[in-house]
Protein backbone atom coordinates (compact mmCIF):
# COMPACT_ATOMS: atom_id res chain seq x y z
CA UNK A 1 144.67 16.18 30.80
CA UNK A 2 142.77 16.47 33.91
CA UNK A 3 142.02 20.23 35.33
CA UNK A 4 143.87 19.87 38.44
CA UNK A 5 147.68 18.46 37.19
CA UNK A 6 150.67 20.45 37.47
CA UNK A 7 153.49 21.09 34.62
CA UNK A 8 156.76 21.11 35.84
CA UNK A 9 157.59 24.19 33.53
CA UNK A 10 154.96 25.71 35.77
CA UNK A 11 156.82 24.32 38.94
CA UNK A 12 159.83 25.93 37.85
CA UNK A 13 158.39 28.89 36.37
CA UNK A 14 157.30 30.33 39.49
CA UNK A 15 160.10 28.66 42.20
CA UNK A 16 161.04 31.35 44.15
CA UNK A 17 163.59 29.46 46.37
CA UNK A 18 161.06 29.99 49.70
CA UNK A 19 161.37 26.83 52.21
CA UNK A 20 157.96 25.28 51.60
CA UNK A 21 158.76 24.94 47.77
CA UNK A 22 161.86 23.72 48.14
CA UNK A 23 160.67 21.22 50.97
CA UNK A 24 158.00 20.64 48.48
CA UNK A 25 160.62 20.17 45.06
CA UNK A 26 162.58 17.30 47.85
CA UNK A 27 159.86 15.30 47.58
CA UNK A 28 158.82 14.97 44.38
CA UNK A 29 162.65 14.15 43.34
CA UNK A 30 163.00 12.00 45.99
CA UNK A 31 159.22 10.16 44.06
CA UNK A 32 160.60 10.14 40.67
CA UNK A 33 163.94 8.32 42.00
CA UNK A 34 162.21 6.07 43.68
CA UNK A 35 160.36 5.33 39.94
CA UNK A 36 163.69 6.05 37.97
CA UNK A 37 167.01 5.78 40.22
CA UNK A 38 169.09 6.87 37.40
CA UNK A 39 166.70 9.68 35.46
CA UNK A 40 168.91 12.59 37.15
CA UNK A 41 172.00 11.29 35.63
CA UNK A 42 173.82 13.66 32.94
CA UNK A 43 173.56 11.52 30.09
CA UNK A 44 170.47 11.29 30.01
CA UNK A 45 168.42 12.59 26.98
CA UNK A 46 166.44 15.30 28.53
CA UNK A 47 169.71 16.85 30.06
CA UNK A 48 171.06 16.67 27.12
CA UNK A 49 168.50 18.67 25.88
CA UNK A 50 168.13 20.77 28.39
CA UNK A 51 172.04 22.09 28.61
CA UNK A 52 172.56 21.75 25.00
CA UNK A 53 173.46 25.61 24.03
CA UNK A 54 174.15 26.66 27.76
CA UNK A 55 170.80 29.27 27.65
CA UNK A 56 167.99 28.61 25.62
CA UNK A 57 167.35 31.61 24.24
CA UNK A 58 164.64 33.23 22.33
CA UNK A 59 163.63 31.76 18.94
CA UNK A 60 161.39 33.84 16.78
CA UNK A 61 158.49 32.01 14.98
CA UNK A 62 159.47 32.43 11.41
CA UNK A 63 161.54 30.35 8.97
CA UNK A 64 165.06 31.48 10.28
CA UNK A 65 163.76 30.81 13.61
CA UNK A 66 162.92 27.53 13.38
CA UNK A 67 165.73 26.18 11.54
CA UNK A 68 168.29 27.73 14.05
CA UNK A 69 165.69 26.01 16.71
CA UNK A 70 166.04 22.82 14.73
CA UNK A 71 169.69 23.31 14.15
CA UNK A 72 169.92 23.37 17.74
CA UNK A 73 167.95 20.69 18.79
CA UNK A 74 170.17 18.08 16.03
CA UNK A 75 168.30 17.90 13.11
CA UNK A 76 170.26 16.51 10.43
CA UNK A 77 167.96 18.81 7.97
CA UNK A 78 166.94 21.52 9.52
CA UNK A 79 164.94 23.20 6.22
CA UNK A 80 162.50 19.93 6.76
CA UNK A 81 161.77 20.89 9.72
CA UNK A 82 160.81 24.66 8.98
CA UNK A 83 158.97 23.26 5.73
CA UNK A 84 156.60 21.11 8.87
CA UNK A 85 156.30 24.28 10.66
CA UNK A 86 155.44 26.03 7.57
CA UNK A 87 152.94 23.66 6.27
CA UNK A 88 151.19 21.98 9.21
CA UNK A 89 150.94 25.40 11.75
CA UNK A 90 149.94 27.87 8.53
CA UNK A 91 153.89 29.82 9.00
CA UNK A 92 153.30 29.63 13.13
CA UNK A 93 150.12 31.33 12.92
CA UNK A 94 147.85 27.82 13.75
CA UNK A 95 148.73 26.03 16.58
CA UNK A 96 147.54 22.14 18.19
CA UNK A 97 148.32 22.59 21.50
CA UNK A 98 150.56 25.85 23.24
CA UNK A 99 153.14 26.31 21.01
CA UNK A 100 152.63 22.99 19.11
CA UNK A 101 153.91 23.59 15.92
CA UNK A 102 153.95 20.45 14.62
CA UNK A 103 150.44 18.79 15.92
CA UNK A 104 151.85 16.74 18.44
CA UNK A 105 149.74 14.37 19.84
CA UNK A 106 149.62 13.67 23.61
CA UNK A 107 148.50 14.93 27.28
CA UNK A 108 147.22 18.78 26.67
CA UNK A 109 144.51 20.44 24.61
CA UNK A 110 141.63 18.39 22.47
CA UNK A 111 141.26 19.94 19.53
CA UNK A 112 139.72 18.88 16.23
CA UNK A 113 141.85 17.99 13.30
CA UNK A 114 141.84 16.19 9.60
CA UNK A 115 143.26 13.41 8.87
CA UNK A 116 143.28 11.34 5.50
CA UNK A 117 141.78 8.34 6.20
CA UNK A 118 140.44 5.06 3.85
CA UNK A 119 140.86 7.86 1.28
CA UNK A 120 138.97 10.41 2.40
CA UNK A 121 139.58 13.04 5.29
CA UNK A 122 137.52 13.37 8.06
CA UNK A 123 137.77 15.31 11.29
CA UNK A 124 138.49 13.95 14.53
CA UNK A 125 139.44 15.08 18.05
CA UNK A 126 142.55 14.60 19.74
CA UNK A 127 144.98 15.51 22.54
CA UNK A 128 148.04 17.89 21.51
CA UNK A 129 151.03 18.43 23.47
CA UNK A 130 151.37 21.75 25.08
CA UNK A 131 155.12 23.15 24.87
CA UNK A 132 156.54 25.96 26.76
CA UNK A 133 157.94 27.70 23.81
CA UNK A 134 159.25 26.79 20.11
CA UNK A 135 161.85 25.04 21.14
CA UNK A 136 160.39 22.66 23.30
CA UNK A 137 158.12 21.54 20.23
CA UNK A 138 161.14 21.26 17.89
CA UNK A 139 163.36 19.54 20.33
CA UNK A 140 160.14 17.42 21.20
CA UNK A 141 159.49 16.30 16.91
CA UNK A 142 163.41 15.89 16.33
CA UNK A 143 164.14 13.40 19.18
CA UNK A 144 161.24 11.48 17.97
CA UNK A 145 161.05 11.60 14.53
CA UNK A 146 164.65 13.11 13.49
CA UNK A 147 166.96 10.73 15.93
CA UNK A 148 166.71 7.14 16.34
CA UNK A 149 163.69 6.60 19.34
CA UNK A 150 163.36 3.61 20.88
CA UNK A 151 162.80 0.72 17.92
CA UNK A 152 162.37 4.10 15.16
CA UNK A 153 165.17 5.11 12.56
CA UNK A 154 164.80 8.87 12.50
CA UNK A 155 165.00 10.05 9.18
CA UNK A 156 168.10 12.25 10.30
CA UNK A 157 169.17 8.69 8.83
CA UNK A 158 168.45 9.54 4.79
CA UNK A 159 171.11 10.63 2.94
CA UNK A 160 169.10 13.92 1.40
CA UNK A 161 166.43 15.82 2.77
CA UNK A 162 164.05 15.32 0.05
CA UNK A 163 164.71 11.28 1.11
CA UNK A 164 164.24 12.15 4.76
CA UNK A 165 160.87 14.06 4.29
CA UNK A 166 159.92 10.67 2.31
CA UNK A 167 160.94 8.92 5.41
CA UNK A 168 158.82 10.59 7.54
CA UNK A 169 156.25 9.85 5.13
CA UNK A 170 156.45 5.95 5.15
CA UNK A 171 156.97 5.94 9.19
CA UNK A 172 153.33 7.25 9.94
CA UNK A 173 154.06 11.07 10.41
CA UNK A 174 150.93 12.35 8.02
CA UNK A 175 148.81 11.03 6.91
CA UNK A 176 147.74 13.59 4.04
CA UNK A 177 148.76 11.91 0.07
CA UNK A 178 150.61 15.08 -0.43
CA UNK A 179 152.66 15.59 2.25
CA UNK A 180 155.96 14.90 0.47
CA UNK A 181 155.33 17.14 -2.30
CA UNK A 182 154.37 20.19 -0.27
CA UNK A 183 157.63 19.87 1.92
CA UNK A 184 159.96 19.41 -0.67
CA UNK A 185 157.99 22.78 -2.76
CA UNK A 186 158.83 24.33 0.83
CA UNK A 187 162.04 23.51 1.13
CA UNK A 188 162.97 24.37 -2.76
CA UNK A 189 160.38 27.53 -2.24
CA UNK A 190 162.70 28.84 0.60
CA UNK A 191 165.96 27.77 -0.10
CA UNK A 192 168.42 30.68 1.11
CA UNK A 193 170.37 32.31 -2.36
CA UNK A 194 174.04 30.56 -2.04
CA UNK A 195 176.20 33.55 -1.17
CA UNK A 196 178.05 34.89 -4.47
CA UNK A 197 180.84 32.62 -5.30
CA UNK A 198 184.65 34.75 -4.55
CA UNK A 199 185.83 32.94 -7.65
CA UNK A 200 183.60 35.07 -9.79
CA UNK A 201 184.49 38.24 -7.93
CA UNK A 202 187.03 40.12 -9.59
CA UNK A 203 190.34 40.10 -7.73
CA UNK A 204 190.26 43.80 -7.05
CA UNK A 205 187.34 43.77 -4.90
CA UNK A 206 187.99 39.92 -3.12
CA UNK A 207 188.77 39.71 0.04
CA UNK A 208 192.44 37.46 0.12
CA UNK A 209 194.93 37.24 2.57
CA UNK A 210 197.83 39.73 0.73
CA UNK A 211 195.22 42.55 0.60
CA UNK A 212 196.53 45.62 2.62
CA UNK A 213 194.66 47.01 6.15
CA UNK A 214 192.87 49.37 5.03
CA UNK A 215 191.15 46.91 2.26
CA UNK A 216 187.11 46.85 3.30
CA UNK A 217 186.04 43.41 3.72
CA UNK A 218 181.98 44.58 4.27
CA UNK A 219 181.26 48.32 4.14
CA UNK A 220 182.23 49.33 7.34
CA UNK A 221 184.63 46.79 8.45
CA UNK A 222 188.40 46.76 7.69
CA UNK A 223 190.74 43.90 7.26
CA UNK A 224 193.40 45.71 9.68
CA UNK A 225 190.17 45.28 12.39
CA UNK A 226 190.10 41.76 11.88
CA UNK A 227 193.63 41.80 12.57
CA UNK A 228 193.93 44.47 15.15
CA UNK A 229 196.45 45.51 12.34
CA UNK A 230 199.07 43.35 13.08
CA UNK A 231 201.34 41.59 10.64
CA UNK A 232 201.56 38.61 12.71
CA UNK A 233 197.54 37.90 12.78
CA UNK A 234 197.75 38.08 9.09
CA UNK A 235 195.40 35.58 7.16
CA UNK A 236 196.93 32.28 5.53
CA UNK A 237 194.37 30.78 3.62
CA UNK A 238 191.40 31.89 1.44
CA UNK A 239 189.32 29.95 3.40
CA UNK A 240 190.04 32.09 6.44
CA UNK A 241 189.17 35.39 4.37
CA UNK A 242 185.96 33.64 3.62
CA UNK A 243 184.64 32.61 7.07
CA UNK A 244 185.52 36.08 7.99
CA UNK A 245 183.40 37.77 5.74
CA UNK A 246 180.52 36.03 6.72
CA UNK A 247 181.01 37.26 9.91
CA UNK A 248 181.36 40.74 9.05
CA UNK A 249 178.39 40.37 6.59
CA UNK A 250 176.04 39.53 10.18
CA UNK A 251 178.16 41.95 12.11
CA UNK A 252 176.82 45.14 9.33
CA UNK A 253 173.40 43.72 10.20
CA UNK A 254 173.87 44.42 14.07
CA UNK A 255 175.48 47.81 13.12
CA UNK A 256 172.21 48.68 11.20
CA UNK A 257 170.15 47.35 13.85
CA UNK A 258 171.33 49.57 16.18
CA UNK A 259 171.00 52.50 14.02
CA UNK A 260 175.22 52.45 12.33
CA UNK A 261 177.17 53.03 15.74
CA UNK A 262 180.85 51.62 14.86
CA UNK A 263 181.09 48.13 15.52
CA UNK A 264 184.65 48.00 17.77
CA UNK A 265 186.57 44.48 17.29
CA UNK A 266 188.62 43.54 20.15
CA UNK A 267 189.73 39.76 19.09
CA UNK A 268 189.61 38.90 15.45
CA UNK A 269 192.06 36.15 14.25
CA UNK A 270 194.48 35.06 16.64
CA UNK A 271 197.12 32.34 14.74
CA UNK A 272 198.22 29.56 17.67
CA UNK A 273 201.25 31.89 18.58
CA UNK A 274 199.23 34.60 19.34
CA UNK A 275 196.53 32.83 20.73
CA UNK A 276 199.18 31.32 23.09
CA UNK A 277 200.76 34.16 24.13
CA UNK A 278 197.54 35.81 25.44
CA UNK A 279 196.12 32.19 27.18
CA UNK A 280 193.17 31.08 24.67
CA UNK A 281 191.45 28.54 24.71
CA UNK A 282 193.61 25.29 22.76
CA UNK A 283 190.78 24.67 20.30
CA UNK A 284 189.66 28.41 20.27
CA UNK A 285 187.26 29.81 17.28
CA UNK A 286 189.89 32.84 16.98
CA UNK A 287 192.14 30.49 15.42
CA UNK A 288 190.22 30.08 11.86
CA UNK A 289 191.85 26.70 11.92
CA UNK A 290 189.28 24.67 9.97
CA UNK A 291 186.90 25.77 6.85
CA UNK A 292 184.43 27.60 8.16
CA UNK A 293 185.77 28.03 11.61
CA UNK A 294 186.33 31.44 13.32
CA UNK A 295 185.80 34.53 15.78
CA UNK A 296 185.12 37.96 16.43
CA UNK A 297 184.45 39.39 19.62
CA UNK A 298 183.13 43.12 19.64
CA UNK A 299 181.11 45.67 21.25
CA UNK A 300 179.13 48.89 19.82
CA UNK A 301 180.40 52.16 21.42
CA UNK A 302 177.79 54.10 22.71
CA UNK A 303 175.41 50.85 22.70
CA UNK A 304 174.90 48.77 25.89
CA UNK A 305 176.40 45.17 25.66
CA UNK A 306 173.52 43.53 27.01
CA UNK A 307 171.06 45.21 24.47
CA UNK A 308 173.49 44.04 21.59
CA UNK A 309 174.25 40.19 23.31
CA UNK A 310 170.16 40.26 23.73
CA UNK A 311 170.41 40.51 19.54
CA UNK A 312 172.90 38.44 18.66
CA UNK A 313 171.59 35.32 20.70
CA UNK A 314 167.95 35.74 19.19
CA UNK A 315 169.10 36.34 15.39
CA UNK A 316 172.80 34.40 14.96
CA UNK A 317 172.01 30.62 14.63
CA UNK A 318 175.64 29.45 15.49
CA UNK A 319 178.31 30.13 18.49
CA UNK A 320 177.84 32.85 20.81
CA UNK A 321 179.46 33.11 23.96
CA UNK A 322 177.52 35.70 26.39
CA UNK A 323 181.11 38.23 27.16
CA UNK A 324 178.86 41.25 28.29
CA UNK A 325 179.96 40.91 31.50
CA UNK A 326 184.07 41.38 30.57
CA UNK A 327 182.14 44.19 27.75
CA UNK A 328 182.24 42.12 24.64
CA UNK A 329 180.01 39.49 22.94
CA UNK A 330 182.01 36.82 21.14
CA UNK A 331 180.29 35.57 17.64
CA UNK A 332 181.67 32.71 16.07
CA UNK A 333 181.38 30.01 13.92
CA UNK A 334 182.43 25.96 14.66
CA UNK A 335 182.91 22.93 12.85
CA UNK A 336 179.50 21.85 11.40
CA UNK A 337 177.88 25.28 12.85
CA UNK A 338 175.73 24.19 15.44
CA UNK A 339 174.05 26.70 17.63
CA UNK A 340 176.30 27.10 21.04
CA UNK A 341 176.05 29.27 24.01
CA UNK A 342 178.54 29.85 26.75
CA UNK A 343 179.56 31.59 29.83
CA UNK A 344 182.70 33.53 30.41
């Protein structure tokens, strides 16, 4: 990359709305259309990328991070591509290029680097992509190596992930003999502990549907909360009990965070009556309508809302609509759990 080019994250990083940059931002769009009529176009892939989870948020550089990163950029397997991070960046601690995870080759740094070749490694020197943060990179390797890209089958493709990190193998990715075998180890290495199944929990202590109010799903969090203890908001279906627990299972992690102030729920499940009645949303998370679909939204007393929304959208890998404004963060789960951010 020559000395004197300009990023556009740098453009945008320090746009400060005065004429001369704007003046200045006119022309260069007006350039690129005159290149690429339609490249401003919503469907496009890079707006797609760019406005897929409302805010971008902050993901850490660790394990968790990366897979709610990949989660959120579409990876079909999500593990592979925190088992990449893990094995080609030494856990985010060795980097290509700024925040190239992944040693993605292209306009940025030269750097030296092994590669297998004619059986043997030897080093050479390449170009590596500089990224503006994690995402970027992960967004940047799943678009081109996880979904189709131009005449490329991305290995979001393969029916398993052991298959897709053998895909990436035979398409080129590494070069290194072992590649396969030390993501899969990874993967297998890392693999989060299935939660305890409710069958084996005795019925005394399981969360169902006919338990009474007062009935602790998670320490510190009551059924009747979930329910704003009314009969009408009662649960239906085990399934519903279940998605709710794992909700109040991350919601005892916020309360600890934030040193055990009371978690206060002020929307738990709202069946479509309810939700009616008070003008949800038609396909609303608060109406636990599908395995592994629901709500909560909540607030800490004594803790600001922003501090606790600031949290929840760095740690919780699925929906979270940013309610501190109205005094409440809603956390939620969808169908498929990919990572969503919203507005109110």
């Amino acid at each position: 990359m020559t000395q004197n080019r300009l990023r556009l994250h740098d453009l945008f990083r320090y746009y400060k709305e005065l004429p001369h940059q704007t003046a200045a931002i006119t022309e260069l769009e007006e350039a690129i259309l005159k290149k690429s009529p339609a490249i401003f176009n919503r469907d496009q892939e890079w707006f797609k990328t760019w406005s897929q989870s409302g805010k971008q948020g902050d993901f850490p550089n660790t394990w968790d991070g990366v897979v709610a990163a990949a989660t959120a950029a579409g990876a079909k397997f999500p593990e592979l591509v925190a088992a990449q991070w893990a094995c080609e960046s030494g856990w985010g601690k060795y980097v290509s290029g700024t925040h190239n995870y992944f040693g993605q080759k292209g306009s940025g740094s030269g750097k030296s680097t092994q590669e297998f070749v004619n059986n043997q490694w030897i080093t050479i020197t390449a170009d590596f992509i500089n990224f503006p943060d994690l995402l970027s990179s992960v967004t940047y390797l799943v678009n081109h190596w996880y979904k189709d890209y131009k005449n490329y089958k991305g290995c979001n493709n393969a029916a398993t992930r052991d298959d897709a990190a053998r895909w990436l193998k035979k398409e080129g990715y590494a070069t290194d003999p072992a590649y396969v075998e030390k993501l899969i180890r990874l993967m297998n290495d890392n693999a989060k502990k299935k939660p305890v199944d409710q069958k084996e929990v005795p019925d005394s202590v399981k969360f169902t549907p006919d338990k009474p109010w007062g009935f602790k799903v998670t320490p510190n969090i009551t059924y009747g909360e979930l329910t704003l203890n009314e009969e009408e908001r009662r649960f239906t279906r085990q399934q519903q009990c279940d998605t709710a627990l794992e909700l109040c299972k991350y919601l005892e992690k916020v309360r600890a965070h934030f040193g055990g102030k009371p978690i206060v729920i002020t929307s738990g499940h709202r069946p479509p009556a309810v939700n009616s009645r008070i003008g949800g949303a038609k396909n609303s998370e608060h109406l636990y309508n599908m395995d592994g679909v629901g709500a909560v939204d909540f607030y800490i007393a004594g803790v600001d809302i922003y501090r606790v929304q600031e949290y929840c959208d760095t740690t919780w890998a699925y929906s979270l609509g940013y309610g501190a404004p109205k005094g409440f963060v809603h956390l939620g789960m969808r169908l498929g759990k990919p990572r969503i951010r919203w507005d109110y």
